[in-house]
N, C-alpha and C. Protein backbone atom coordinates (compact mmCIF):
# COMPACT_ATOMS: atom_id res chain seq x y z
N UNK A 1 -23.61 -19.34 -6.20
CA UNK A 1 -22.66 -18.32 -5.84
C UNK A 1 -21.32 -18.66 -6.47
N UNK A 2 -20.66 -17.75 -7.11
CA UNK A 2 -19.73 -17.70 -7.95
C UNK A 2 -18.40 -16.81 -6.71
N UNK A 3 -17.33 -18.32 -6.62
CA UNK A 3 -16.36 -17.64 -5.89
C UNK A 3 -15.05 -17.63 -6.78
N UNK A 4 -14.18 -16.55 -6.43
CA UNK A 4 -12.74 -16.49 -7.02
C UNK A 4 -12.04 -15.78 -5.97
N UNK A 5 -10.80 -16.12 -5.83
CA UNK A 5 -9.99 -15.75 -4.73
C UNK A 5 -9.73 -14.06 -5.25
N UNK A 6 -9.61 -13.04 -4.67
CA UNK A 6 -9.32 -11.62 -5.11
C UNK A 6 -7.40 -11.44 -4.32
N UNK A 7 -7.44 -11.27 -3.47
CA UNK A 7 -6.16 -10.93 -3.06
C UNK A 7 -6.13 -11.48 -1.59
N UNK A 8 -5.31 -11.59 -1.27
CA UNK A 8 -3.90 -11.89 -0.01
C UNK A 8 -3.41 -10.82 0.93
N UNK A 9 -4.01 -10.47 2.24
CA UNK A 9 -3.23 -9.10 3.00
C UNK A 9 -2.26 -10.07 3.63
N UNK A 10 -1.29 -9.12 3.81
CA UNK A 10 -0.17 -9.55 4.98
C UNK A 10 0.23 -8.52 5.87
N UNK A 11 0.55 -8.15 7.07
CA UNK A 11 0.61 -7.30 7.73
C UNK A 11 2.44 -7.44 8.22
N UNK A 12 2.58 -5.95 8.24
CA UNK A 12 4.36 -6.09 8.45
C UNK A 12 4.91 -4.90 8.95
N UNK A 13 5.87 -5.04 9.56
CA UNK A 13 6.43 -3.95 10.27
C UNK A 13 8.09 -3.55 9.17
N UNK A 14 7.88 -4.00 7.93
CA UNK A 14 9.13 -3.96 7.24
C UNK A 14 8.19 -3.75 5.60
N UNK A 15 7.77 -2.78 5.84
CA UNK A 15 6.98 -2.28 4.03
C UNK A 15 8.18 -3.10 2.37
N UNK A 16 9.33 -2.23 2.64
CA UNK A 16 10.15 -2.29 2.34
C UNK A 16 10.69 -3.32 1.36
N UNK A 17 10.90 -4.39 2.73
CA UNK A 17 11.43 -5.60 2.72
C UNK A 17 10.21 -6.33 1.97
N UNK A 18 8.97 -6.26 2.06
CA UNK A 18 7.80 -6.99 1.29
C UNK A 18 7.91 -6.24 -0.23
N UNK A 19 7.73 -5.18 -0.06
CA UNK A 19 7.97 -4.59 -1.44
C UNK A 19 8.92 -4.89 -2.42
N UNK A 20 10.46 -5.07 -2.06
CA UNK A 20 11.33 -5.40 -3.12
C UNK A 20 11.17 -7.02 -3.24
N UNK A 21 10.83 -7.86 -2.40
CA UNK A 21 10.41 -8.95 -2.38
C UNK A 21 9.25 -9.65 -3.68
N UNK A 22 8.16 -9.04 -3.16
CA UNK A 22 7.32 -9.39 -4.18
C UNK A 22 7.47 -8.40 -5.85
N UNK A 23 8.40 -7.33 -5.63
CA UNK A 23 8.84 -6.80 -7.14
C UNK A 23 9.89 -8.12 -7.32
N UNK A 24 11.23 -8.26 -6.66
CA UNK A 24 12.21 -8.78 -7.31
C UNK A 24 11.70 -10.32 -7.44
N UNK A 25 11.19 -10.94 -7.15
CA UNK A 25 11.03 -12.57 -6.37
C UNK A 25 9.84 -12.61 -7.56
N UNK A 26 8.40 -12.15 -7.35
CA UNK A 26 7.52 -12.41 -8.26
C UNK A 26 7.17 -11.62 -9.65
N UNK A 27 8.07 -10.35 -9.67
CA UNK A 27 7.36 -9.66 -10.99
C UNK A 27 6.28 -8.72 -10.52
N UNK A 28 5.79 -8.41 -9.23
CA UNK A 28 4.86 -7.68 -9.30
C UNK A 28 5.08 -6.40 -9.20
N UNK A 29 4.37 -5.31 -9.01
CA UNK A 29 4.52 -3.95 -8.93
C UNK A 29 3.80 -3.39 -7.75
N UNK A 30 4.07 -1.91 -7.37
CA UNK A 30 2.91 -1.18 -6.59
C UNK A 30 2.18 -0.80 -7.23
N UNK A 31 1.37 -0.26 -7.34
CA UNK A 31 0.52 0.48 -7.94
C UNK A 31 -0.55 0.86 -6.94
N UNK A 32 -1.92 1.91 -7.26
CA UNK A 32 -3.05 2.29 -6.56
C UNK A 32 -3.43 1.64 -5.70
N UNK A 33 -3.52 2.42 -4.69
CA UNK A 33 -4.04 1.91 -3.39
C UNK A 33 -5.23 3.24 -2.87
N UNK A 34 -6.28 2.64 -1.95
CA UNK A 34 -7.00 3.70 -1.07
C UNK A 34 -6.66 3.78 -0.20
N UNK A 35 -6.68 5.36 0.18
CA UNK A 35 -5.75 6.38 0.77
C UNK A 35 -6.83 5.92 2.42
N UNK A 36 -6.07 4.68 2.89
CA UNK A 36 -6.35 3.81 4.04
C UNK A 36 -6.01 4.79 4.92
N UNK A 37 -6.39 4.20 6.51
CA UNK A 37 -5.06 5.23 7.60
C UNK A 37 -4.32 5.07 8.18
N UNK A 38 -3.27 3.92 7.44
CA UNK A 38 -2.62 3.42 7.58
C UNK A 38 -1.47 2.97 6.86
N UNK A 39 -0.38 2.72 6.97
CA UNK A 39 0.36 2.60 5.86
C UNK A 39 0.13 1.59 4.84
N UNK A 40 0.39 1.07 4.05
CA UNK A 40 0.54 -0.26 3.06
C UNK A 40 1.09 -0.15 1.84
N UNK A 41 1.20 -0.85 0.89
CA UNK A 41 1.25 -1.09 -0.09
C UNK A 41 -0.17 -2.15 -1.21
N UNK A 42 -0.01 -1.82 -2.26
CA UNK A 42 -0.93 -2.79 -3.00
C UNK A 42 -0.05 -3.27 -4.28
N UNK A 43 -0.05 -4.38 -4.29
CA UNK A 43 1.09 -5.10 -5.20
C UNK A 43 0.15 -5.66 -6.54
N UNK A 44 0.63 -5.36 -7.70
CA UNK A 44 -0.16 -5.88 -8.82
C UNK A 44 0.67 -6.81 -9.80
N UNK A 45 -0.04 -7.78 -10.16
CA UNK A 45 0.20 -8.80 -11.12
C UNK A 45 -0.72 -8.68 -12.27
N UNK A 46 0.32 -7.36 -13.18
CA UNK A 46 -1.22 -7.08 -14.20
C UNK A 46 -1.17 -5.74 -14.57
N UNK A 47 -2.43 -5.16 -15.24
CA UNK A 47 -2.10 -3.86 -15.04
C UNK A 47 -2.69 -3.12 -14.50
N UNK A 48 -2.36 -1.61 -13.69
CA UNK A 48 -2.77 -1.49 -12.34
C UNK A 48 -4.33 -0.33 -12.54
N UNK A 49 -4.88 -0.60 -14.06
CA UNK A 49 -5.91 0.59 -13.80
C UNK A 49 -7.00 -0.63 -13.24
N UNK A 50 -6.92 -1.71 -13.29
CA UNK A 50 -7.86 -2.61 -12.67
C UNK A 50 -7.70 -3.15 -11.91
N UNK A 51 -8.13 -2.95 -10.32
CA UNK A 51 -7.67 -3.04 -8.99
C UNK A 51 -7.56 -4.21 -8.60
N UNK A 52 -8.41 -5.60 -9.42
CA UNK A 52 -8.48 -6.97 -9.29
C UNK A 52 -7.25 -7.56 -9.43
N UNK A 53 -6.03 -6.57 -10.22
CA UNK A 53 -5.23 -7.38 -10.02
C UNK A 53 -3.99 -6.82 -8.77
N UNK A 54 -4.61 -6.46 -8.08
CA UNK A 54 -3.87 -5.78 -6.97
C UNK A 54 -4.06 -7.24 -6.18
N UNK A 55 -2.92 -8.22 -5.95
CA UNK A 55 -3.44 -9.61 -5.68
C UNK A 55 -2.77 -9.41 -4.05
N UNK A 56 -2.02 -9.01 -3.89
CA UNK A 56 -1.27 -9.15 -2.57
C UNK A 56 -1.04 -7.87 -1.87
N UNK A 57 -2.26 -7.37 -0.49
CA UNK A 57 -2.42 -6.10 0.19
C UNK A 57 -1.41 -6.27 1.19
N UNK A 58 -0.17 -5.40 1.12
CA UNK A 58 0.54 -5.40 2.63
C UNK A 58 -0.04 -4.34 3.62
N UNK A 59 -0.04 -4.51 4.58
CA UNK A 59 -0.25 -3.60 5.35
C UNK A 59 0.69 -3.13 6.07
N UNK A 60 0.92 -2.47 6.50
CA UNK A 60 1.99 -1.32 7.24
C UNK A 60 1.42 -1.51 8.36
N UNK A 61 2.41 -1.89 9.44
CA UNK A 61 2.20 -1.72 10.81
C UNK A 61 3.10 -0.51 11.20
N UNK A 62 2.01 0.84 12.05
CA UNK A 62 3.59 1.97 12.43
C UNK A 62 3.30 2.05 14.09
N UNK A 63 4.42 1.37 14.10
CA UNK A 63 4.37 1.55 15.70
C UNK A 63 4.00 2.88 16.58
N UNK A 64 4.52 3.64 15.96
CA UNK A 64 3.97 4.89 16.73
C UNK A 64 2.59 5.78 16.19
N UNK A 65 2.28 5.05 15.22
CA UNK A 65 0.77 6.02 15.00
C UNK A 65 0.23 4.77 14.66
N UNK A 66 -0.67 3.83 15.34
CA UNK A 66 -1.29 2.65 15.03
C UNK A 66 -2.65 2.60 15.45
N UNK A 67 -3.38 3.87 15.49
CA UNK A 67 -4.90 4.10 15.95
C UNK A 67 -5.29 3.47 14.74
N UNK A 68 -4.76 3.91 13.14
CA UNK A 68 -5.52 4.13 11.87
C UNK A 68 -6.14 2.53 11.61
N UNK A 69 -4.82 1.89 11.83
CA UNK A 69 -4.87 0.87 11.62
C UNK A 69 -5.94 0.11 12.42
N UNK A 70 -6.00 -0.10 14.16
CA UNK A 70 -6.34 -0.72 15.02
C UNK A 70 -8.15 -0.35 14.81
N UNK A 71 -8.08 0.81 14.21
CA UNK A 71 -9.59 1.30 13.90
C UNK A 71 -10.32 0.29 12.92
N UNK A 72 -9.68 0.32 11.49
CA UNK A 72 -9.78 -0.03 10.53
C UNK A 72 -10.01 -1.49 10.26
N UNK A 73 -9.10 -2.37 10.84
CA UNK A 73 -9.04 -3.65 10.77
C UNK A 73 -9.06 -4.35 12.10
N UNK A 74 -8.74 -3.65 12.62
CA UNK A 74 -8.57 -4.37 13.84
C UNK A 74 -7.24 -4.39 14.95
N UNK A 75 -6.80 -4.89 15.84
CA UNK A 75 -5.77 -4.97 16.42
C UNK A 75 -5.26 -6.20 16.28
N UNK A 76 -4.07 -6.69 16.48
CA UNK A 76 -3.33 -7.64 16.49
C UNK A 76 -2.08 -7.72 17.35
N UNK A 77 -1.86 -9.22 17.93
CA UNK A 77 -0.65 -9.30 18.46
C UNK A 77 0.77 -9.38 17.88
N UNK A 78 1.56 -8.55 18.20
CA UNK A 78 2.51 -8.42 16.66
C UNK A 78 3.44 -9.59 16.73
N UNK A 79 3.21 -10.64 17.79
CA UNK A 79 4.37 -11.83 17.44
C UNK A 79 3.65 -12.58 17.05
N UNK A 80 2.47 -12.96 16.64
CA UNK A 80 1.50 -13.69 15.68
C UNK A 80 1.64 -13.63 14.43
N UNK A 81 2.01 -12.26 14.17
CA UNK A 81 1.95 -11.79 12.52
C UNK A 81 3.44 -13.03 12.04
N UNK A 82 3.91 -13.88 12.37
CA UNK A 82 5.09 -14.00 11.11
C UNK A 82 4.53 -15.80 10.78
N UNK A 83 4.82 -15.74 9.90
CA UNK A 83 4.52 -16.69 8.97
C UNK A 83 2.80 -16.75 8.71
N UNK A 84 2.09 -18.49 8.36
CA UNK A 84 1.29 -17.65 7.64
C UNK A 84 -0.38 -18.87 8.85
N UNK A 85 0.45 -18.92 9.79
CA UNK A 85 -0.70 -19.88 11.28
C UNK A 85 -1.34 -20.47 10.69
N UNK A 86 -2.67 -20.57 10.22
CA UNK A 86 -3.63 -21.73 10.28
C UNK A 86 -3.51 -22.08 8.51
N UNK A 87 -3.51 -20.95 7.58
CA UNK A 87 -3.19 -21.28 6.61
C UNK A 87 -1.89 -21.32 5.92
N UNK A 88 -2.09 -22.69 5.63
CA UNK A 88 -0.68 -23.23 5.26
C UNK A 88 0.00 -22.27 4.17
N UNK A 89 -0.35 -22.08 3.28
CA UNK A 89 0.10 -21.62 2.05
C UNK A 89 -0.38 -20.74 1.10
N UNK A 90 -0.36 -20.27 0.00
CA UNK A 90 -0.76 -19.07 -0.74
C UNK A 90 0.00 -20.17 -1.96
N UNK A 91 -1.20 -20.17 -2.98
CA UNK A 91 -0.77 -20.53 -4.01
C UNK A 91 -1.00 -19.73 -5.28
N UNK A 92 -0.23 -19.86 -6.61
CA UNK A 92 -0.23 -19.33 -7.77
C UNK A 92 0.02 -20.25 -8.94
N UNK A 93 -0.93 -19.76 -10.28
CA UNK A 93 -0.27 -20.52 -11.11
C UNK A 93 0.03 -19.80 -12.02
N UNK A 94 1.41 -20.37 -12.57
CA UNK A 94 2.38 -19.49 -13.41
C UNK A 94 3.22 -20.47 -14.39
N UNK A 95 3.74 -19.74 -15.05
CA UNK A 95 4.60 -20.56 -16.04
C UNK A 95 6.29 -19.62 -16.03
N UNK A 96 6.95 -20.17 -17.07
CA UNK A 96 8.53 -19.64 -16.86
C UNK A 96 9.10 -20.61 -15.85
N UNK A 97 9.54 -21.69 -15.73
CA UNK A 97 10.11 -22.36 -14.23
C UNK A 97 11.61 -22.03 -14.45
N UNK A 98 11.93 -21.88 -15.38
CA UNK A 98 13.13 -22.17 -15.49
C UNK A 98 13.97 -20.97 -15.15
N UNK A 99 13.06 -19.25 -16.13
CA UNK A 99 13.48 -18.08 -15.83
C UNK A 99 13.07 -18.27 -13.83
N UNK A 100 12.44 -18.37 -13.35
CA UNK A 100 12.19 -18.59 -11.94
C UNK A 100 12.99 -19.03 -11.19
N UNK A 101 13.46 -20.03 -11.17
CA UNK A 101 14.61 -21.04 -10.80
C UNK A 101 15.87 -19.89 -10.80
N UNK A 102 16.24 -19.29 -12.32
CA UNK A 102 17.72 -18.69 -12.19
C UNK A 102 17.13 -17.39 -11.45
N UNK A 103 16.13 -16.43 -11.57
CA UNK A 103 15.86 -15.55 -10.43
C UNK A 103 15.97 -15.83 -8.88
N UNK A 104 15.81 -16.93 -8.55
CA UNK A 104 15.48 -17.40 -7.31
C UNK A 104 17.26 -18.05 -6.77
N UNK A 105 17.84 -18.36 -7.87
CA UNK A 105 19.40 -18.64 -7.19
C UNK A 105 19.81 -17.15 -7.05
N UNK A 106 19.78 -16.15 -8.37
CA UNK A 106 20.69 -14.68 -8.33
C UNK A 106 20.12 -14.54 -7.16
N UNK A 107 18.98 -14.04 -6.38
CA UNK A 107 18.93 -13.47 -5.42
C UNK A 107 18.82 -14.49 -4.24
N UNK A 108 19.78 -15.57 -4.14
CA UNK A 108 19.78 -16.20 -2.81
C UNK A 108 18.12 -16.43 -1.82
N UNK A 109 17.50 -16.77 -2.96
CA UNK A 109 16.00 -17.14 -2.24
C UNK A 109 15.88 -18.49 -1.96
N UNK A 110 15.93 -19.13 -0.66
CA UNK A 110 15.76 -20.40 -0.92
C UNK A 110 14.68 -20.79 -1.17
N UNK A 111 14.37 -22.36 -1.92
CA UNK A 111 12.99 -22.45 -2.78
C UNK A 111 13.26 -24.15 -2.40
N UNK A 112 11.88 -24.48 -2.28
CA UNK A 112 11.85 -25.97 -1.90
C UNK A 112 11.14 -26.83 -3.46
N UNK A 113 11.62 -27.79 -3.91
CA UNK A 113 10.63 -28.50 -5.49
C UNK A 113 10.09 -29.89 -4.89
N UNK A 114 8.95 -30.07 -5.52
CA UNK A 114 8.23 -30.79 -5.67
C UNK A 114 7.03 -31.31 -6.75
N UNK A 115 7.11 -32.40 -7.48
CA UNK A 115 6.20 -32.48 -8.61
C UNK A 115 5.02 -33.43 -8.22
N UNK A 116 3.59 -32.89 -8.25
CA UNK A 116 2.17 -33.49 -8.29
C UNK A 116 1.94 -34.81 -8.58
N UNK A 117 2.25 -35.72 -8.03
CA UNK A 117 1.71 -37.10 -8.75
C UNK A 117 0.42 -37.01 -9.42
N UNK A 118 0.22 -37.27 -10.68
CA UNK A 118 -1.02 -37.18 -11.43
C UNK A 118 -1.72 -36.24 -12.09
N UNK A 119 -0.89 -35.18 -11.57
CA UNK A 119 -1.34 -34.01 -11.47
C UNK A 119 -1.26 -32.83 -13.08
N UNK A 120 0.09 -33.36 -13.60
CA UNK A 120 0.82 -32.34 -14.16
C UNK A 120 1.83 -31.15 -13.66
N UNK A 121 1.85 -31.24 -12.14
CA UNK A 121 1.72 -29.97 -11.88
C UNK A 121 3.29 -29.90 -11.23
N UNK A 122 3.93 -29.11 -11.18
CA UNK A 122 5.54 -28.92 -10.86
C UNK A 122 5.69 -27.61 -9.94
N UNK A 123 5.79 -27.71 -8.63
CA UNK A 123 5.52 -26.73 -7.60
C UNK A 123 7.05 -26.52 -6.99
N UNK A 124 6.67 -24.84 -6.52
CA UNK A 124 8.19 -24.09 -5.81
C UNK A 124 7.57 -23.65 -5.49
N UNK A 125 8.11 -23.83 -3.67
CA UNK A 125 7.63 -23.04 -2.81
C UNK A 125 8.78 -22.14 -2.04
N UNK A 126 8.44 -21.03 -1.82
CA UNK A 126 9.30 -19.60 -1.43
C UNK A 126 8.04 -19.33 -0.17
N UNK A 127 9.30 -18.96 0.72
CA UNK A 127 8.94 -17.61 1.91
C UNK A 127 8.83 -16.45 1.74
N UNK A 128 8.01 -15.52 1.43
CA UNK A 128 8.16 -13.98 2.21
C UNK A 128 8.94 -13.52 3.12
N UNK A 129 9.31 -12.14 3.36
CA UNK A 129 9.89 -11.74 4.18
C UNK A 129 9.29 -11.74 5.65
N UNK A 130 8.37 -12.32 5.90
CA UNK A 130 7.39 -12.41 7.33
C UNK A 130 7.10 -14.23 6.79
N UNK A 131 7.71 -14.58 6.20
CA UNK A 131 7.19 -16.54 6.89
C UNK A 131 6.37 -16.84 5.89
N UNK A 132 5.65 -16.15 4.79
CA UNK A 132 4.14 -16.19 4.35
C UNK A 132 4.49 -17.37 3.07
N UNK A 133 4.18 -18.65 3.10
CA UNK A 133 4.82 -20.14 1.99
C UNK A 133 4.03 -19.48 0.83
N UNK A 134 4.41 -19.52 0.03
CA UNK A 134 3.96 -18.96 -1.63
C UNK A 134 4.10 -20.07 -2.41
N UNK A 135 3.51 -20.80 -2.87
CA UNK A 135 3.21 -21.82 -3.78
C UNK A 135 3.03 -21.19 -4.98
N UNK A 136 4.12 -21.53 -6.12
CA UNK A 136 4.13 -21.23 -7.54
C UNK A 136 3.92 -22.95 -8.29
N UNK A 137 2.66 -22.92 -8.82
CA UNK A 137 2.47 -24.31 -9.56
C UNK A 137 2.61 -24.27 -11.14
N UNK A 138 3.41 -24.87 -11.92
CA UNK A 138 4.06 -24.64 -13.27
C UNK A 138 3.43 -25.93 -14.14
N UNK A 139 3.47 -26.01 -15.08
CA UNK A 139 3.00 -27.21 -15.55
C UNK A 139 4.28 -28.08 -15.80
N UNK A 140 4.17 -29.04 -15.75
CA UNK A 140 5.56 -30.48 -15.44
C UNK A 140 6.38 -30.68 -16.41
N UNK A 141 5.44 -30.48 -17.32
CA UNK A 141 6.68 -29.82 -18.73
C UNK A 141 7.72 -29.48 -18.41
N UNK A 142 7.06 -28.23 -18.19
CA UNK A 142 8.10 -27.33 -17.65
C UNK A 142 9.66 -27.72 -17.24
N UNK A 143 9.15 -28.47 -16.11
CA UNK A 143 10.69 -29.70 -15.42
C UNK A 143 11.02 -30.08 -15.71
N UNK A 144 11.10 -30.90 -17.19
CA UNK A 144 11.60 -31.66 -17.35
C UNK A 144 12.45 -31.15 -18.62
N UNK A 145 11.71 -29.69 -19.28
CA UNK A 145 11.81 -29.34 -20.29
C UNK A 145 13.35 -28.42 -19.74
N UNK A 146 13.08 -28.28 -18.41
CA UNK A 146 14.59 -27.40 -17.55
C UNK A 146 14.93 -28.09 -16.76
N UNK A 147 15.08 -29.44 -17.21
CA UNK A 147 16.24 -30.39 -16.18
C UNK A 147 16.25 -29.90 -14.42
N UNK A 148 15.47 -29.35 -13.95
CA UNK A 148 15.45 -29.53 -12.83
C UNK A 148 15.80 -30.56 -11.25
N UNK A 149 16.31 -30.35 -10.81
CA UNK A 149 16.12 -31.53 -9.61
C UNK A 149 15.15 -31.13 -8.38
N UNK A 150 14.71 -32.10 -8.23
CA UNK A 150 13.77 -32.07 -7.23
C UNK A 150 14.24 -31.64 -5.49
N UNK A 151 14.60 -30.94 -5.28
CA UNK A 151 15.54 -30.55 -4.36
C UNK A 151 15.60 -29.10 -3.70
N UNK A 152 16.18 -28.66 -2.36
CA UNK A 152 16.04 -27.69 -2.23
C UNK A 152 17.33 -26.92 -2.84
N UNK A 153 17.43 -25.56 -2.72
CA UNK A 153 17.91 -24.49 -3.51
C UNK A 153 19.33 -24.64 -2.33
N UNK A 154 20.51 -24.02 -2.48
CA UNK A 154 21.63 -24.38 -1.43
C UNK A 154 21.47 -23.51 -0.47
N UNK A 155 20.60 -22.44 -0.63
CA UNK A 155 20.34 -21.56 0.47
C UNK A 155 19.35 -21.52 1.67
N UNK A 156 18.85 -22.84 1.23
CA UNK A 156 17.82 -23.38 2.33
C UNK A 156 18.30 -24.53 3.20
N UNK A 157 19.65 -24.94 3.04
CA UNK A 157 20.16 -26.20 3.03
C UNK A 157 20.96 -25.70 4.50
């Protein structure tokens, strides 16, 4: 059996706030979604006539019409939904650290660094607008190639 991770839901009572988030913060887009009964978004890293890269499903929580939803997926307790409980993290691998880094100061995102012993690997980790840790892993190059410090961002401080 042949596994690959497909996408990431997150559930939110702030569409919005996830949306300019994962446009401004990661580069992604909306694009096509099925006409669920419920609100959401589908965020793509890619281009959007191929739904695989629809990597990160938000879901829309609407307080006042929440049958569609509660049908569909299920119900939930809505002070559970923030951050990301049993699983720690959501990871990605990407390159650019450096364009990343100056995106991540302009918009006051705080970002935590850390580099892989052994690994190669040069990691920033960012919050979502609901808690959700996003692991971006870069190759170590990278760090050293953009003078980085290993440190958090001043807005996490």
């Amino acid at each position: 059996m042949a596994l690959t991770l497909n996408h990431y839901s997150i559930r939110t009572t702030d569409l919005d706030a996830c949306r300019v988030f994962y446009e401004q913060v990661l580069g992604m887009s909306v694009g096509p979604r099925p006409d669920f009964p419920f609100p959401g978004l589908w965020m793509y890293a890619g281009d959007h006539t191929y739904y695989g890269n629809a990597v990160v499903h938000i879901i829309g929580i609407d307080r006042n019409d929440p049958a569609g939803l509660k049908q569909y997926l299920g119900d939930r307790d809505e002070t559970a939904l923030q951050g990301t409980g049993t699983i720690d993290h959501i990871a990605f691998f990407t390159d650019g650290l450096s364009s990343m880094l100056e995106r991540l100061k302009r918009l006051n995102v705080a970002f935590r660094e850390r580099t892989v012993p052994g690994l190669g690997l040069h990691q920033v980790f960012i919050d979502d607008p609901n808690g959700v840790v996003i692991e971006l892993n870069y190759p170590a190059h990278e760090k050293q190639s953009a003078g980085t410090a290993e440190s958090a961002s001043p807005a996490s401080a």
